[in-house]
C-alpha atoms as a PDB file:
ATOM      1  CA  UNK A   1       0.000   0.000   0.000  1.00  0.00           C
ATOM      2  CA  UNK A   2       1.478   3.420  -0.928  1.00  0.00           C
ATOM      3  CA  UNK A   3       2.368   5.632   2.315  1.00  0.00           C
ATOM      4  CA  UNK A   4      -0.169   8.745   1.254  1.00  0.00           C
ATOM      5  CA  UNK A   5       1.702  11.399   3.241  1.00  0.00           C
ATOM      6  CA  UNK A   6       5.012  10.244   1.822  1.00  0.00           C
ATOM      7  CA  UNK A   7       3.078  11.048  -1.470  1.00  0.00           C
ATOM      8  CA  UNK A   8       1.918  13.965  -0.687  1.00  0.00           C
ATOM      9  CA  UNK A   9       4.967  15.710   1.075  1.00  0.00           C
ATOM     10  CA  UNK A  10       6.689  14.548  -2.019  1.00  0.00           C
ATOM     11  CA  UNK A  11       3.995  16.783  -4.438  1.00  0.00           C
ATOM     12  CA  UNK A  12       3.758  19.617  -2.110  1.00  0.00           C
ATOM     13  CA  UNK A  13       7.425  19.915  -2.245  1.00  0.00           C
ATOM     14  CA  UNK A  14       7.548  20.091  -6.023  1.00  0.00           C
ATOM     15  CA  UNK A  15       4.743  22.115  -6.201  1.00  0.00           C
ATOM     16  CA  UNK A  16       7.070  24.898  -4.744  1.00  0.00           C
ATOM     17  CA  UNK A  17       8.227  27.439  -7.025  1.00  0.00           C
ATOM     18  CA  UNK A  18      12.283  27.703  -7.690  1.00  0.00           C
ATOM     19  CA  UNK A  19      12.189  30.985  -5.742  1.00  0.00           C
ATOM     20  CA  UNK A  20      10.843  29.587  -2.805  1.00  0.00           C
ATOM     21  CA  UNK A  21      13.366  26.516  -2.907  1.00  0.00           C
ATOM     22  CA  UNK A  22      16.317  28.729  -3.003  1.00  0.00           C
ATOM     23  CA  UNK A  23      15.038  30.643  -0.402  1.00  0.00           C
ATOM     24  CA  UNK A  24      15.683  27.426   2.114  1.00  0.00           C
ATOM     25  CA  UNK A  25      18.217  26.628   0.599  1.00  0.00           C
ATOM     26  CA  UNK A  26      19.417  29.655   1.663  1.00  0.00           C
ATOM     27  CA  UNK A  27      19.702  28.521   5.403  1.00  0.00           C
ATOM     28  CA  UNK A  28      22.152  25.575   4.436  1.00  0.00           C
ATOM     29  CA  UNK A  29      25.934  26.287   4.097  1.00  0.00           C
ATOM     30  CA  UNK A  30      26.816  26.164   0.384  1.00  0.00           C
ATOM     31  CA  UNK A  31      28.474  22.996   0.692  1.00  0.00           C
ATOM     32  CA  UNK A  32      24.790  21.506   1.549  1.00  0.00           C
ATOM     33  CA  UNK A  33      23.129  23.230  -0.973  1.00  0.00           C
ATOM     34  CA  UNK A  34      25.362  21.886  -3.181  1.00  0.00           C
ATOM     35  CA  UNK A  35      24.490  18.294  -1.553  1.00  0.00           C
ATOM     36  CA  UNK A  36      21.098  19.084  -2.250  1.00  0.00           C
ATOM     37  CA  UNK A  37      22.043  18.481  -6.269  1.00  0.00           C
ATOM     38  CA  UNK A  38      21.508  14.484  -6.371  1.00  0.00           C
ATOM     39  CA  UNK A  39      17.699  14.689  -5.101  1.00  0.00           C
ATOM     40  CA  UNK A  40      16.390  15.145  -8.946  1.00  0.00           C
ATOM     41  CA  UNK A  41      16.735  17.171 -12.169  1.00  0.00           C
ATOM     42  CA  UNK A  42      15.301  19.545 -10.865  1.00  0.00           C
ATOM     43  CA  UNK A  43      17.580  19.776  -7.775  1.00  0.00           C
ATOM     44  CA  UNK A  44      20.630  20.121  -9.771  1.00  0.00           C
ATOM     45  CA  UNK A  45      21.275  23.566 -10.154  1.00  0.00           C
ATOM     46  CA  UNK A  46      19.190  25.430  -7.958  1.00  0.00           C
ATOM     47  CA  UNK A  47      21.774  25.749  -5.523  1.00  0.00           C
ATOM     48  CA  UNK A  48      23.399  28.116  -8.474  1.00  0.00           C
ATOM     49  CA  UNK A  49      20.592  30.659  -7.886  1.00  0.00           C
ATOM     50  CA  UNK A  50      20.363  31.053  -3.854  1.00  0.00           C
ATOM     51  CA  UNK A  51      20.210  34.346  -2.845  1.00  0.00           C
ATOM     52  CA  UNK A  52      21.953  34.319   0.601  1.00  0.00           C
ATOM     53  CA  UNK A  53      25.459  32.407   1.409  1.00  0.00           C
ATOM     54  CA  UNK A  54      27.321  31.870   4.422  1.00  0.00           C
ATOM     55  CA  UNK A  55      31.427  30.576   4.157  1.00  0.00           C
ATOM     56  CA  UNK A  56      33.083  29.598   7.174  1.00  0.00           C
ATOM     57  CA  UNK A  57      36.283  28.377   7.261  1.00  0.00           C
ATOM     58  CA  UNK A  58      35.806  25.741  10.148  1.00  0.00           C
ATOM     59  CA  UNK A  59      35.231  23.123   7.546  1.00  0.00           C
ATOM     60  CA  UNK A  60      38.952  23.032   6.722  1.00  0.00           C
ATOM     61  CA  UNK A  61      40.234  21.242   9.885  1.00  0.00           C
ATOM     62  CA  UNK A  62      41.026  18.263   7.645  1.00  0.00           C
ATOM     63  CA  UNK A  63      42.472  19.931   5.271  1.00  0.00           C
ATOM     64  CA  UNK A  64      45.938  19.616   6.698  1.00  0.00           C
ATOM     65  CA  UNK A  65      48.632  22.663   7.503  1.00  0.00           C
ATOM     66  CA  UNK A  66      47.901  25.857   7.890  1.00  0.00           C
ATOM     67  CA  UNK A  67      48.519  27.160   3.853  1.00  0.00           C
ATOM     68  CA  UNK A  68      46.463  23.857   2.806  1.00  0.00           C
ATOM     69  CA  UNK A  69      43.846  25.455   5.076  1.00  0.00           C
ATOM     70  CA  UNK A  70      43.777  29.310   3.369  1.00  0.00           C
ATOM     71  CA  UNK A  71      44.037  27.426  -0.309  1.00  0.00           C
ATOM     72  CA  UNK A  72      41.319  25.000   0.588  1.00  0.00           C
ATOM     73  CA  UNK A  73      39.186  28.039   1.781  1.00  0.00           C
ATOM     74  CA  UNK A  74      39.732  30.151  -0.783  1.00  0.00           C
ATOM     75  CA  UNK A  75      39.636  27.129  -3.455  1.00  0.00           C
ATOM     76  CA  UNK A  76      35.960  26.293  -2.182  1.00  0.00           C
ATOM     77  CA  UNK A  77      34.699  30.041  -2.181  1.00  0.00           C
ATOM     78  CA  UNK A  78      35.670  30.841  -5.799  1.00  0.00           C
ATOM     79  CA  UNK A  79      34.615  26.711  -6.979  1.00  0.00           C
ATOM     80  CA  UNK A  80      30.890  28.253  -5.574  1.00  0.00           C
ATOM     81  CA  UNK A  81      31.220  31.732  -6.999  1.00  0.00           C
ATOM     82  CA  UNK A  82      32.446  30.229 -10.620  1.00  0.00           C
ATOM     83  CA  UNK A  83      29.491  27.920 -10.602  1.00  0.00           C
ATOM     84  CA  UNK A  84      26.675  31.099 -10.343  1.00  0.00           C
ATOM     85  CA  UNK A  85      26.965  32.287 -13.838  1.00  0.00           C
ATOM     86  CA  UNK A  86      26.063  35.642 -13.139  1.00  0.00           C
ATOM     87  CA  UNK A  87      23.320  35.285 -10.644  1.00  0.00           C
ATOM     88  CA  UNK A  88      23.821  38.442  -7.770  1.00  0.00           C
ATOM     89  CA  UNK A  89      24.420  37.859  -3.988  1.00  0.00           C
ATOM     90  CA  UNK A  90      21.952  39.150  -1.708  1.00  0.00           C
ATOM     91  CA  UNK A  91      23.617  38.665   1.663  1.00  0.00           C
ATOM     92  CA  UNK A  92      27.104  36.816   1.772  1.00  0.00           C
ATOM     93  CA  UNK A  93      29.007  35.881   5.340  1.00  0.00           C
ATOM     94  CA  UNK A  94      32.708  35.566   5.173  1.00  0.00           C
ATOM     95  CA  UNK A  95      33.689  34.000   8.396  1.00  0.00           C
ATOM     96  CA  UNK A  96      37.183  33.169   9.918  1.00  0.00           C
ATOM     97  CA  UNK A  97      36.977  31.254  13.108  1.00  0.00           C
ATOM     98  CA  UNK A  98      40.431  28.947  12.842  1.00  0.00           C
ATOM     99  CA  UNK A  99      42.421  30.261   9.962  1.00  0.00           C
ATOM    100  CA  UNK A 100      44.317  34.192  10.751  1.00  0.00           C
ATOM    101  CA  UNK A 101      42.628  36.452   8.879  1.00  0.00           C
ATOM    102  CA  UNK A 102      45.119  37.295   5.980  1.00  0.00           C
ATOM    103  CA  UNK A 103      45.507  36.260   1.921  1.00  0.00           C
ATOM    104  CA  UNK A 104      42.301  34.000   2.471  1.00  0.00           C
ATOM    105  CA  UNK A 105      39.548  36.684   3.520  1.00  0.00           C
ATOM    106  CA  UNK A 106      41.555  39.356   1.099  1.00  0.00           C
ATOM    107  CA  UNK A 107      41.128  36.942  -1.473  1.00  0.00           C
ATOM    108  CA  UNK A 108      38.082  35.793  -1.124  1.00  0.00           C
ATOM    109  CA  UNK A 109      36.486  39.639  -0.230  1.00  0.00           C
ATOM    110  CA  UNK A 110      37.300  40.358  -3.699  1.00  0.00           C
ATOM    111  CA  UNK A 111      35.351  37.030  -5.334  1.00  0.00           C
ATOM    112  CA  UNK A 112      32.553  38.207  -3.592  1.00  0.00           C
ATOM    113  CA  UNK A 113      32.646  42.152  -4.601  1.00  0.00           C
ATOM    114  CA  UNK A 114      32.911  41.074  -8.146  1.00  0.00           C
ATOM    115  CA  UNK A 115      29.261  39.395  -8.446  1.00  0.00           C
ATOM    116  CA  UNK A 116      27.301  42.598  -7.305  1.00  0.00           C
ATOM    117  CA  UNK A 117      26.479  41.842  -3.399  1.00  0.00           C
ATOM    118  CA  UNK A 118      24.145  43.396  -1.489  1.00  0.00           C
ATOM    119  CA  UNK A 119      25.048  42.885   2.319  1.00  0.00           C
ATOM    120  CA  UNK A 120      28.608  41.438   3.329  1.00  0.00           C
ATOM    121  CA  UNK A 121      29.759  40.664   6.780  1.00  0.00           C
ATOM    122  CA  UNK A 122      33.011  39.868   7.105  1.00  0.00           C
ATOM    123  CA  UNK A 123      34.218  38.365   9.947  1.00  0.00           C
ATOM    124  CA  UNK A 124      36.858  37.298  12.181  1.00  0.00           C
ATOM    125  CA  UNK A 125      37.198  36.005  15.641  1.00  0.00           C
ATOM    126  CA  UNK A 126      40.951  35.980  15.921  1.00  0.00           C
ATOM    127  CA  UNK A 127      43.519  38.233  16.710  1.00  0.00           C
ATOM    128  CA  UNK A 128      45.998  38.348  14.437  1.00  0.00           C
ATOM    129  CA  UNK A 129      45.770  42.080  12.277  1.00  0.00           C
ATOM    130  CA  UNK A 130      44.078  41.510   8.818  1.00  0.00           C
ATOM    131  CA  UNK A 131      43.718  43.252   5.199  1.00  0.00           C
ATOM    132  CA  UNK A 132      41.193  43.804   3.769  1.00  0.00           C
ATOM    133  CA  UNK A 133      40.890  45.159  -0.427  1.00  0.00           C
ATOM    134  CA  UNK A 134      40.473  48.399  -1.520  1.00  0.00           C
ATOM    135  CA  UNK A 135      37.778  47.161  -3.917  1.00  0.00           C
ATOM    136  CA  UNK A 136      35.755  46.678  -0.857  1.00  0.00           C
ATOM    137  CA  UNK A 137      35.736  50.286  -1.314  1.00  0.00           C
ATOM    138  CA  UNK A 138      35.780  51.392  -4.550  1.00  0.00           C
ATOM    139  CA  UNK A 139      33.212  52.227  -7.419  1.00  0.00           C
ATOM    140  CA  UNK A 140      33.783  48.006  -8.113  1.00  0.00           C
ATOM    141  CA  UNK A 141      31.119  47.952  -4.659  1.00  0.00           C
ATOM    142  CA  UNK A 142      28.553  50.017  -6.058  1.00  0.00           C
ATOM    143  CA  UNK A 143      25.525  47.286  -5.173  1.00  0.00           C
ATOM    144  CA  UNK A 144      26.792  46.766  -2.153  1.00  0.00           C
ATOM    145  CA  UNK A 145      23.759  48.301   0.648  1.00  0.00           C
ATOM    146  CA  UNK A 146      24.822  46.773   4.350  1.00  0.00           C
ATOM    147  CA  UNK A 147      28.220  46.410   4.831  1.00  0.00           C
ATOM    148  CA  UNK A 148      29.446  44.333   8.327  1.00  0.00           C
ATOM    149  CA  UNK A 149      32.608  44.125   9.605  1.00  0.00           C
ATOM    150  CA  UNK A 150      33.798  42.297  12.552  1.00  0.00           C
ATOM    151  CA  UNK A 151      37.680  41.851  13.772  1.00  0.00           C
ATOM    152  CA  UNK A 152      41.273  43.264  13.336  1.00  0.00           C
ATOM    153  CA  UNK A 153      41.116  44.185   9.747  1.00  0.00           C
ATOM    154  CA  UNK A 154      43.591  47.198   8.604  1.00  0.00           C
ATOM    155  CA  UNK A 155      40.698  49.104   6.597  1.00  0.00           C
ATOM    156  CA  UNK A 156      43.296  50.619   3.567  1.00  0.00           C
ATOM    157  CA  UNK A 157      41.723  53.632   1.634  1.00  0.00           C
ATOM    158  CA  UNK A 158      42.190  54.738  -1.556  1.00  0.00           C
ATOM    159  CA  UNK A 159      42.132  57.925  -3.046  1.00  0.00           C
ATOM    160  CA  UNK A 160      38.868  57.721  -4.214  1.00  0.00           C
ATOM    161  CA  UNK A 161      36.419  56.014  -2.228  1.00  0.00           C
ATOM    162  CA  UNK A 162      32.384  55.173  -3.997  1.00  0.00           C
ATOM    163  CA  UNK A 163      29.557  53.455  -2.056  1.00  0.00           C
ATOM    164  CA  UNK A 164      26.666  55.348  -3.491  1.00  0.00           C
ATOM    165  CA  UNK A 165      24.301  53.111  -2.188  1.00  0.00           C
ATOM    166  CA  UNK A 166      25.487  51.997   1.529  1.00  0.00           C
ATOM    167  CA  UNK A 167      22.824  52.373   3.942  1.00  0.00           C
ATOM    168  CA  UNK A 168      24.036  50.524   6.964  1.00  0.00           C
ATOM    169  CA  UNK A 169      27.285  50.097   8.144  1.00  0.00           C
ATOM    170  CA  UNK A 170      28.749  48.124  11.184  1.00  0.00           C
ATOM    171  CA  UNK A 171      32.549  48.266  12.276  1.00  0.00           C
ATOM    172  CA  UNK A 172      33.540  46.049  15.107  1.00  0.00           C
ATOM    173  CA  UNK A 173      37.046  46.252  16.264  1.00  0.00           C
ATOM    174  CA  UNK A 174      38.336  47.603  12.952  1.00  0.00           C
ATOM    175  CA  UNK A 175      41.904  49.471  12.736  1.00  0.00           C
ATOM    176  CA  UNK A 176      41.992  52.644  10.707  1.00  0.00           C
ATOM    177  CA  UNK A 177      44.702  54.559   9.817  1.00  0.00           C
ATOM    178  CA  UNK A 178      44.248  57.765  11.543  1.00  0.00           C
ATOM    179  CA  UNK A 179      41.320  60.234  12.507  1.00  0.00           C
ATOM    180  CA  UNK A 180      40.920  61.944   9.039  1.00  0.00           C
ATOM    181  CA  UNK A 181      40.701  58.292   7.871  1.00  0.00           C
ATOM    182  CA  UNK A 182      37.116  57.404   9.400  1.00  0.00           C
ATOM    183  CA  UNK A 183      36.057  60.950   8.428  1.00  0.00           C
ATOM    184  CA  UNK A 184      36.305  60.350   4.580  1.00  0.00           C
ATOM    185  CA  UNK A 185      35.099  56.778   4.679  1.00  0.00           C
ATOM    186  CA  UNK A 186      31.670  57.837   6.041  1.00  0.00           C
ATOM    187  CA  UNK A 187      31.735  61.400   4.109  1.00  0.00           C
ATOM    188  CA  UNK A 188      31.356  59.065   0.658  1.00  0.00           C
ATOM    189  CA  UNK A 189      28.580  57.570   1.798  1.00  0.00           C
ATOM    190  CA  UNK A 190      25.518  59.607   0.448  1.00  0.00           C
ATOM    191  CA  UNK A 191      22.839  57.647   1.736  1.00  0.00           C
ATOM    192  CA  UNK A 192      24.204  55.936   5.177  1.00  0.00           C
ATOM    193  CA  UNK A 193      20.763  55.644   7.639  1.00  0.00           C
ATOM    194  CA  UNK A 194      22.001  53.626  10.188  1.00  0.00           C
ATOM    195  CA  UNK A 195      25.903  53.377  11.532  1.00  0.00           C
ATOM    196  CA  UNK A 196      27.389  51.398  14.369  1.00  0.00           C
ATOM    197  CA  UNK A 197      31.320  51.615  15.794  1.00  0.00           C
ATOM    198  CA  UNK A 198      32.266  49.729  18.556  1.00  0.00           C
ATOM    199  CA  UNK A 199      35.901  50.671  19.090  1.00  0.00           C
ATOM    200  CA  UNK A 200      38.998  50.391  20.973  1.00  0.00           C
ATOM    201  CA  UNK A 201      42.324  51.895  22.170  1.00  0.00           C
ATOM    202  CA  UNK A 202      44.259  50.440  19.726  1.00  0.00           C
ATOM    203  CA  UNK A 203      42.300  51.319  16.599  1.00  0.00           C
ATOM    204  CA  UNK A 204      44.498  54.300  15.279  1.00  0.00           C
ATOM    205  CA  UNK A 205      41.229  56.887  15.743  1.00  0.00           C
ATOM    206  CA  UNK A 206      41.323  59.397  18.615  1.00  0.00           C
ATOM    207  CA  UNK A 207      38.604  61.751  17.895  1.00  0.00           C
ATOM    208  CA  UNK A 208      35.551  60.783  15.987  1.00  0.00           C
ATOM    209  CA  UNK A 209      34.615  64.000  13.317  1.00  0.00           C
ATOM    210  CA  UNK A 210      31.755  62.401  11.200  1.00  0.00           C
ATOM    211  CA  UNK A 211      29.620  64.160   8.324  1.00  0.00           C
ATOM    212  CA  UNK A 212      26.191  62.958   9.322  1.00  0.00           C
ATOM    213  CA  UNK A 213      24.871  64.042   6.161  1.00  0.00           C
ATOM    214  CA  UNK A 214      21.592  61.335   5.503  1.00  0.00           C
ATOM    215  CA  UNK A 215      22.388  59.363   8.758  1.00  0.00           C
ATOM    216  CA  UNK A 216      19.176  59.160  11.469  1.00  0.00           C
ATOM    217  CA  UNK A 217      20.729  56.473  13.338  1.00  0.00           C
ATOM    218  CA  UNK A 218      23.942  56.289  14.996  1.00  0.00           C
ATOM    219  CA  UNK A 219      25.564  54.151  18.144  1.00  0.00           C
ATOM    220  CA  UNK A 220      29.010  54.151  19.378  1.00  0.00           C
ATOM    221  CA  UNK A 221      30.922  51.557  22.070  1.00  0.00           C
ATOM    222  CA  UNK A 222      34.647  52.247  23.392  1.00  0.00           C
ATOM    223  CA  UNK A 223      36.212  49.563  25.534  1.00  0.00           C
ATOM    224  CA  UNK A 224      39.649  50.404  27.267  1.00  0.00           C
ATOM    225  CA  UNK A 225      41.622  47.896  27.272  1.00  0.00           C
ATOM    226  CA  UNK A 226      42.952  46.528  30.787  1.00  0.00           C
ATOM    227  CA  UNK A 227      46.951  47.295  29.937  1.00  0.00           C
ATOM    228  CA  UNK A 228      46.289  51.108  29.546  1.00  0.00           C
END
């Protein structure tokens, strides 16, 4: 006897339009979304199309030394980037929880600029100083709408600095280069609503001189640390 809610769960699942489908898929981490591609034909390259991805590097524990680690990173975010043809990035999470953030995160910071994101957090939880691109800030960003950053990344500016559409920004432990620094970064920002620092001694900024311009929302942490 067929199981009729097998059945059925099977239908109402295929009744779901491709938008929809991506939209879960969205939850997974790419490498199960690509998993997802033996269900059916029709499984096979949706995981192309999903709006929202998430890389972390903690999958690379088997991956062997430290360089192995960075390339295997690095190798896996640009394999899923390739494979999009085209399709834009609504939200993308780079994450660094074992590897230093260095040549990895640079790297892969610029994959992601070049297919027209929307919202990218980048993100590290170790201590070790990072760079990040100056594409990240550059007329090469111009999609680019919420922009999070969380760790010790070096931000470098270049002379000319374009984010015409930025709306939200969030800095987390972020080293600048000096005072005047933080003031241009925000001052080429036409349409910034909503901005969040959370800083500390160490950052390179001593006082804060910001062009508010279209901002209506703003909040600001300092924490001291202990040895000063």
């Amino acid at each position: 006897m067929e199981d009729s809610s097998t059945t059925n769960g099977e239908d109402w699942i295929c009744r779901l339009p491709d938008s929809l489908l991506c939209h879960i898929l969205s939850f997974l981490s790419p490498k199960e979304a690509v998993g997802t591609s033996i269900l059916s034909k029709r499984w096979e390259n949706l995981w192309i199309s999903v709006p929202s991805l998430y890389f972390c590097d903690t999958f690379t524990t088997d991956c062997g030394n430290y360089m192995n680690k960075a390339n295997c990173y690095i190798d896996y975010v640009n394999w899923v980037l390739a494979h999009r043809d085209g399709f834009a990035i609504e939200k993308c999470n780079l994450s660094s929880y074992t590897l230093h953030a260095s040549a990895h995160l640079y790297s892969c910071t610029c994959a992601v600029i070049a297919c027209t994101v929307q919202e990218l957090t980048i993100k590290s939880e170790l201590f070790r100083v990072g760079q990040l691109p100056w594409c990240l800030l550059t007329c090469k960003c111009k999609t680019l709408v919420v922009l999070k950053i969380h760790g010790r990344f070096v931000l470098n500016f270049p002379t000319f600095i374009c984010l015409p559409r930025l709306k939200f920004v969030y800095l987390n432990s972020v080293i600048y280069g000096d005072d005047a620094s933080m003031q241009k970064l925000f001052s080429s920002c036409p349409v910034l609503e909503d901005l969040v620092i959370k800083r500390h001694d160490w950052d390179g900024v001593g006082i804060i001189l910001l062009y508010m311009g279209t901002t209506t929302k703003y909040t600001s942490e300092f924490t001291q640390s202990q040895s000063s």
